[in-house]
N, C-alpha and C. Protein backbone atom coordinates (compact mmCIF):
# COMPACT_ATOMS: atom_id res chain seq x y z
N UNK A 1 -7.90 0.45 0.12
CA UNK A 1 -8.41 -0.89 0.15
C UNK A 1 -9.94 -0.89 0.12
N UNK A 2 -10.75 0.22 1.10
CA UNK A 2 -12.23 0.01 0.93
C UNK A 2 -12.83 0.54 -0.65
N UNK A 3 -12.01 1.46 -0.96
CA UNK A 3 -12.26 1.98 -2.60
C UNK A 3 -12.17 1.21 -3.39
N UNK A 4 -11.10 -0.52 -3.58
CA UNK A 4 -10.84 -1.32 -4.10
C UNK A 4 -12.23 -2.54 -4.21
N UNK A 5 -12.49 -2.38 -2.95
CA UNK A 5 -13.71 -3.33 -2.56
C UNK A 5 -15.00 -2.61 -3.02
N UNK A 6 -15.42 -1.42 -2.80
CA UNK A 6 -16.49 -0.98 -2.85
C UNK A 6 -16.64 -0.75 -4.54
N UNK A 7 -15.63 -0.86 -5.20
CA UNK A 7 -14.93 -1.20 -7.07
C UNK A 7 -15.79 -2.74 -7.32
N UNK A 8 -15.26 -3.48 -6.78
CA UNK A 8 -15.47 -4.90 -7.06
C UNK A 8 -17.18 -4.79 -6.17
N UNK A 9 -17.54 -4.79 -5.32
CA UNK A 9 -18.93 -4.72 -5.61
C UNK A 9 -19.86 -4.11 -6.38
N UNK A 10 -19.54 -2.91 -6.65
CA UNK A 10 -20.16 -2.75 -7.65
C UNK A 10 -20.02 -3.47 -8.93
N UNK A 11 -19.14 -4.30 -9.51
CA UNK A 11 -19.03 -5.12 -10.25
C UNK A 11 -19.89 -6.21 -10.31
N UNK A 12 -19.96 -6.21 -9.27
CA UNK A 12 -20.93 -7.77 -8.92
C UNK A 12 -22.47 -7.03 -9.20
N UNK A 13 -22.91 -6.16 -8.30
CA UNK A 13 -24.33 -5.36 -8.92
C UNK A 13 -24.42 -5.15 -9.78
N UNK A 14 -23.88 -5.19 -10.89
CA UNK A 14 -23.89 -4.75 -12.24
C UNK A 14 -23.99 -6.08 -13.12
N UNK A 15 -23.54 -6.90 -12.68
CA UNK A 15 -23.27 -8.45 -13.38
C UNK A 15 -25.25 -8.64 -12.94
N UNK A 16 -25.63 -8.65 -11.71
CA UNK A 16 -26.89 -9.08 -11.20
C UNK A 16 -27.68 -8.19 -11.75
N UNK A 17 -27.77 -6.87 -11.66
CA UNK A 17 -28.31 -6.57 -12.13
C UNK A 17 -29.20 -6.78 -13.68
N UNK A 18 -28.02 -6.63 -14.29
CA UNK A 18 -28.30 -6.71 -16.07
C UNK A 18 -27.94 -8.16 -16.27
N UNK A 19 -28.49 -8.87 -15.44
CA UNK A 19 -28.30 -10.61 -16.20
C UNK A 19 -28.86 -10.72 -17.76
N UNK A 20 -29.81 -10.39 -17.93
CA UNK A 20 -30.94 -10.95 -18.83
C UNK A 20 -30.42 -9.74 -20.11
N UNK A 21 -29.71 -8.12 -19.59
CA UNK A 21 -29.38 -7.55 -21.08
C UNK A 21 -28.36 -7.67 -21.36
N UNK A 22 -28.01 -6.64 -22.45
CA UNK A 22 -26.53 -6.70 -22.98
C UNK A 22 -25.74 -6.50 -21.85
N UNK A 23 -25.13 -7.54 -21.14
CA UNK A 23 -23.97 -6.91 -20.20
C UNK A 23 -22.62 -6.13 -20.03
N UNK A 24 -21.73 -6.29 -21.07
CA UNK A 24 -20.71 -5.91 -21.18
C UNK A 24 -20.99 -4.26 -21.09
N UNK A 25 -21.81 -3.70 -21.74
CA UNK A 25 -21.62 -2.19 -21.31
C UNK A 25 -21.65 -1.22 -20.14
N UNK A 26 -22.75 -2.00 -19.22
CA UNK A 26 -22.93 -1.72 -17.90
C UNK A 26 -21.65 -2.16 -16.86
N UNK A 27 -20.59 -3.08 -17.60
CA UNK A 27 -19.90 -3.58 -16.53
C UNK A 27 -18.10 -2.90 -16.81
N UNK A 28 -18.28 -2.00 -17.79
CA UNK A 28 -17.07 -2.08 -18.81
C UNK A 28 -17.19 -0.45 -17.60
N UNK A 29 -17.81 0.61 -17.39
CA UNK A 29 -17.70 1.94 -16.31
C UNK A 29 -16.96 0.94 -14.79
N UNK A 30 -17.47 -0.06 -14.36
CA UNK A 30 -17.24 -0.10 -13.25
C UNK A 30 -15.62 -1.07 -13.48
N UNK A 31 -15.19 -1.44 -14.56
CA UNK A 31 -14.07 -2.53 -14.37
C UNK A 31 -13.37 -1.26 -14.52
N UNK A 32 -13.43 -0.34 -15.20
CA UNK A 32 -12.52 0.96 -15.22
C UNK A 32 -12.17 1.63 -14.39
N UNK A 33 -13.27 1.59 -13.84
CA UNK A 33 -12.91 2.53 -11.73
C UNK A 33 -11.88 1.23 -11.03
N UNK A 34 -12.21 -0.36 -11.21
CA UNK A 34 -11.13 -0.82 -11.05
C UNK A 34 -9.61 -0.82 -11.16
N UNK A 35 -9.74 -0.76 -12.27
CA UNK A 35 -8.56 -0.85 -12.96
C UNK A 35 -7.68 0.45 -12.38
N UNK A 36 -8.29 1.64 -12.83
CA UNK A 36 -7.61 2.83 -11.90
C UNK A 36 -7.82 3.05 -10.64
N UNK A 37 -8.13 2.25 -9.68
CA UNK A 37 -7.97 2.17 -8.26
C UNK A 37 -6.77 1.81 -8.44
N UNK A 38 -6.55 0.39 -8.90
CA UNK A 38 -5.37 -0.64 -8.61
C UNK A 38 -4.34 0.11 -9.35
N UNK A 39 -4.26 0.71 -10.17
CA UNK A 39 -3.29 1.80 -11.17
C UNK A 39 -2.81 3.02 -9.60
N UNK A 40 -3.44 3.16 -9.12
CA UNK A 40 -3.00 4.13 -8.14
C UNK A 40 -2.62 3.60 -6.68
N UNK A 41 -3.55 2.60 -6.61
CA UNK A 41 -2.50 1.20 -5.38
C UNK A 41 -1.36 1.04 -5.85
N UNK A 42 -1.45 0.79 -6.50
CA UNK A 42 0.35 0.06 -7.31
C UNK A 42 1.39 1.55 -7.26
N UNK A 43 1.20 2.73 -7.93
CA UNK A 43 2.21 4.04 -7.85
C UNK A 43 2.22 4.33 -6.35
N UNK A 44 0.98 4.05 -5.46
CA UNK A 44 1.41 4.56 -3.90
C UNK A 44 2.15 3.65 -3.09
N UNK A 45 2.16 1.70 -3.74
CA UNK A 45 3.01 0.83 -2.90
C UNK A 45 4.64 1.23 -3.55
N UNK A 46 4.75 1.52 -4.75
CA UNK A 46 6.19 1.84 -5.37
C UNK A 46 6.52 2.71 -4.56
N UNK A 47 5.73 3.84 -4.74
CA UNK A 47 6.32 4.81 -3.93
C UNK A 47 6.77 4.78 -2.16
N UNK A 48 5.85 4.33 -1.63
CA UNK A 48 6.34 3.97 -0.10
C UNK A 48 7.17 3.15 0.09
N UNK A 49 7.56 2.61 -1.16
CA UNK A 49 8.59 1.24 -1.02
C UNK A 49 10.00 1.46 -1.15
N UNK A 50 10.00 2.97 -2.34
CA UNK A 50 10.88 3.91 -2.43
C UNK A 50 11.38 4.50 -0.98
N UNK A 51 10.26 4.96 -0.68
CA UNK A 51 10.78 5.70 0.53
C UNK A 51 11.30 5.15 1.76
N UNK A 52 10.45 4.05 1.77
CA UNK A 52 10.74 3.28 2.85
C UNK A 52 12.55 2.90 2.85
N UNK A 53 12.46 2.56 1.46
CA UNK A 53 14.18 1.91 1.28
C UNK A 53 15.29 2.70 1.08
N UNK A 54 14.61 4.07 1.38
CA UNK A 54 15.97 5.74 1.08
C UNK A 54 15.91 5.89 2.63
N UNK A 55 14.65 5.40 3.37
CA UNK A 55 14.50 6.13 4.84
C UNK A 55 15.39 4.92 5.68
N UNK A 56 15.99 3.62 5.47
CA UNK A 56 16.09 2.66 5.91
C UNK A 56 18.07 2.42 5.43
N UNK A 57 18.06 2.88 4.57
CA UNK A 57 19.71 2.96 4.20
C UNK A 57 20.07 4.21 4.44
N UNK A 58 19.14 5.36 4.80
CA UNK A 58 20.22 6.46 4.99
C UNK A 58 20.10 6.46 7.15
N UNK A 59 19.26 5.41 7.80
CA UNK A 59 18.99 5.39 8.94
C UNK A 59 20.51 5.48 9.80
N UNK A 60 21.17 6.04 10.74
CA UNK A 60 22.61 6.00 11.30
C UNK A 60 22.16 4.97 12.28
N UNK A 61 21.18 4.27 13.09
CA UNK A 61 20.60 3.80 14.03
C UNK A 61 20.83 2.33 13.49
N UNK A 62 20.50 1.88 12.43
CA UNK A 62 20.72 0.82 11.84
C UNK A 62 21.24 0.06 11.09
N UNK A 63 22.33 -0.92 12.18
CA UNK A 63 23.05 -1.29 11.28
C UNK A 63 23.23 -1.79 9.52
N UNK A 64 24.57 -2.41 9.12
CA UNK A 64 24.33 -2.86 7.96
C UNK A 64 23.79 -4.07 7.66
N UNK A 65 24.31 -4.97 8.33
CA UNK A 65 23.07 -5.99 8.37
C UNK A 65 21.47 -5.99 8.52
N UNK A 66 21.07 -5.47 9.27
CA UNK A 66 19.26 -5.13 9.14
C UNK A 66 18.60 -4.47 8.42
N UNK A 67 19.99 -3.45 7.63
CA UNK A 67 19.80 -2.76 6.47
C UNK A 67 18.95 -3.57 5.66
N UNK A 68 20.15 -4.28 5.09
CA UNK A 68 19.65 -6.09 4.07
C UNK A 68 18.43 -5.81 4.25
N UNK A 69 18.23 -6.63 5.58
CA UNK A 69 17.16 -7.27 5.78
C UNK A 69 15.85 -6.78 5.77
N UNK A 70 16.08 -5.00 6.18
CA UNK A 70 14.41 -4.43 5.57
C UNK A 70 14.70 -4.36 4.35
N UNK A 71 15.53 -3.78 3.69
CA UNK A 71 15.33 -3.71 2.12
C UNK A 71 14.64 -5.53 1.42
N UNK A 72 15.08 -6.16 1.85
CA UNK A 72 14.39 -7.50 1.25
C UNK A 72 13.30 -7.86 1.63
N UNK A 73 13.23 -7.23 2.88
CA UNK A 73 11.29 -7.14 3.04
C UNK A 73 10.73 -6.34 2.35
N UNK A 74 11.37 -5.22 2.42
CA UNK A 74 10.05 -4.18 1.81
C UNK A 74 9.77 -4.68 0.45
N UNK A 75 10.94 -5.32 -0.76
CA UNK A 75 11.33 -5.65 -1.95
C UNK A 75 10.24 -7.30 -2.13
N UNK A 76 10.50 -7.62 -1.12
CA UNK A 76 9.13 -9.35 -1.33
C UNK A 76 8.07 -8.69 -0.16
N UNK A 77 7.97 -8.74 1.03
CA UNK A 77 6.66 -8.18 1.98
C UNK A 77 6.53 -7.24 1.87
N UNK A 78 6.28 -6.41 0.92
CA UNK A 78 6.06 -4.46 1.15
C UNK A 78 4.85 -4.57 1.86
N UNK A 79 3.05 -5.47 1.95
CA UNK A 79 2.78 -4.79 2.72
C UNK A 79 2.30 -5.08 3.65
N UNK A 80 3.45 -6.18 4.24
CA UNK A 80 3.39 -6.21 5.50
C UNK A 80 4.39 -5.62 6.55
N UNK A 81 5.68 -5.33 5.92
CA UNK A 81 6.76 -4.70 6.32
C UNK A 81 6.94 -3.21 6.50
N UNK A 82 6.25 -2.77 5.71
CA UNK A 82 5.85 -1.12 5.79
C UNK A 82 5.30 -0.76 7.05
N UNK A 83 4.24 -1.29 7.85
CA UNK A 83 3.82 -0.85 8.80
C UNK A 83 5.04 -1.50 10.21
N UNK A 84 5.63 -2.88 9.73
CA UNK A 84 6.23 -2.89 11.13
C UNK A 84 7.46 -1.92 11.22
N UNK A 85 8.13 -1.31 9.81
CA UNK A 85 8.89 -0.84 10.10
C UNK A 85 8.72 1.07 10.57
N UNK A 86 7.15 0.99 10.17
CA UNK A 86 6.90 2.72 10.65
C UNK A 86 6.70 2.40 12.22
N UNK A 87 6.13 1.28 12.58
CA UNK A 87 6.33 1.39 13.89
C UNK A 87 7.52 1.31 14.93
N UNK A 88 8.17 0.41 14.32
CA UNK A 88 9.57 -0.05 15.33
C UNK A 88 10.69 1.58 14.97
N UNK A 89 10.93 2.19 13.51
CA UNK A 89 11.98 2.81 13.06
C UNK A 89 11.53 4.00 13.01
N UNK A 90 10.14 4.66 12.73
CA UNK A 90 9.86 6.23 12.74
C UNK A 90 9.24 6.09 13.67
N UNK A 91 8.05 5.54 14.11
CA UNK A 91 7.17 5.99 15.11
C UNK A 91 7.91 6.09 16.55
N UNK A 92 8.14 5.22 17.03
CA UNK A 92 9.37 4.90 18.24
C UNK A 92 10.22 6.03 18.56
N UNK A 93 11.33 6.39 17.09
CA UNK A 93 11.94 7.26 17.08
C UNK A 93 11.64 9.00 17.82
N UNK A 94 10.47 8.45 16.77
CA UNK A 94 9.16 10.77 17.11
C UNK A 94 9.23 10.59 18.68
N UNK A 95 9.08 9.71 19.27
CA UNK A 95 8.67 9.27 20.29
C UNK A 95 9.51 9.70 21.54
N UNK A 96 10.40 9.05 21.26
CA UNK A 96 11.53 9.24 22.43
C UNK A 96 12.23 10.73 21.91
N UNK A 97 12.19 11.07 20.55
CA UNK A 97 12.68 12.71 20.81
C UNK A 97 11.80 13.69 21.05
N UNK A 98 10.73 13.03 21.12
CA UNK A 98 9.55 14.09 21.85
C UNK A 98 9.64 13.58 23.28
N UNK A 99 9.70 12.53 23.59
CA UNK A 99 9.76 12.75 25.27
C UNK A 99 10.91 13.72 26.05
N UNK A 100 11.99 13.24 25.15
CA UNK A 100 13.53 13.62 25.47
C UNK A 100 13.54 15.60 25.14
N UNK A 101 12.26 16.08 24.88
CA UNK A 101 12.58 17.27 24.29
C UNK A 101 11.34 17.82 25.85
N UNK A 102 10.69 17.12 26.08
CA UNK A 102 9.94 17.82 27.26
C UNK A 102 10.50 17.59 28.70
């Protein structure tokens, strides 16, 4: 996300900068670092979304009903659902079998 932002400002310095010259060339390097930020946001939300939804149907802890119901979050909220479910379903989990192991 800060790589995304620190993309788009420089966009903007580049627009201010070169008001008065040819702009498009100075701005065409930095829309490209855009573009492949968001090209690699997008393969890392697929992918956690993947995982999230193999780690969530193969879970024995959770039923079939809540099954549904993360898979249709992660599928419309991926990213807001990703973190509640590393907290409530893996993190929790490490948790109590690390207590339960000392």
């Amino acid at each position: 996300m800060m790589v995304y932002f620190a993309a788009i400002v420089l966009l903007i310095k580049d627009a201010l900068l070169y008001k008065d010259e040819d702009m498009p060339f100075p701005i065409v390097g930095d829309v490209l670092w855009l573009v492949i930020v968001a090209l690699l946001m997008g393969v890392l939300s697929f992918g956690l979304m993947v995982y999230y939804i193999i780690h969530a149907i193969n879970n024995p802890q959770i039923d079939n009903n809540e099954k549904i119901v993360w898979v249709l979050l992660f599928v419309l909220a991926s990213v807001v659902s990703f973190p509640i479910y590393w907290y409530m379903r893996i993190l929790k989990r490490h948790e109590i079998v690390t207590m339960s192991a000392t």
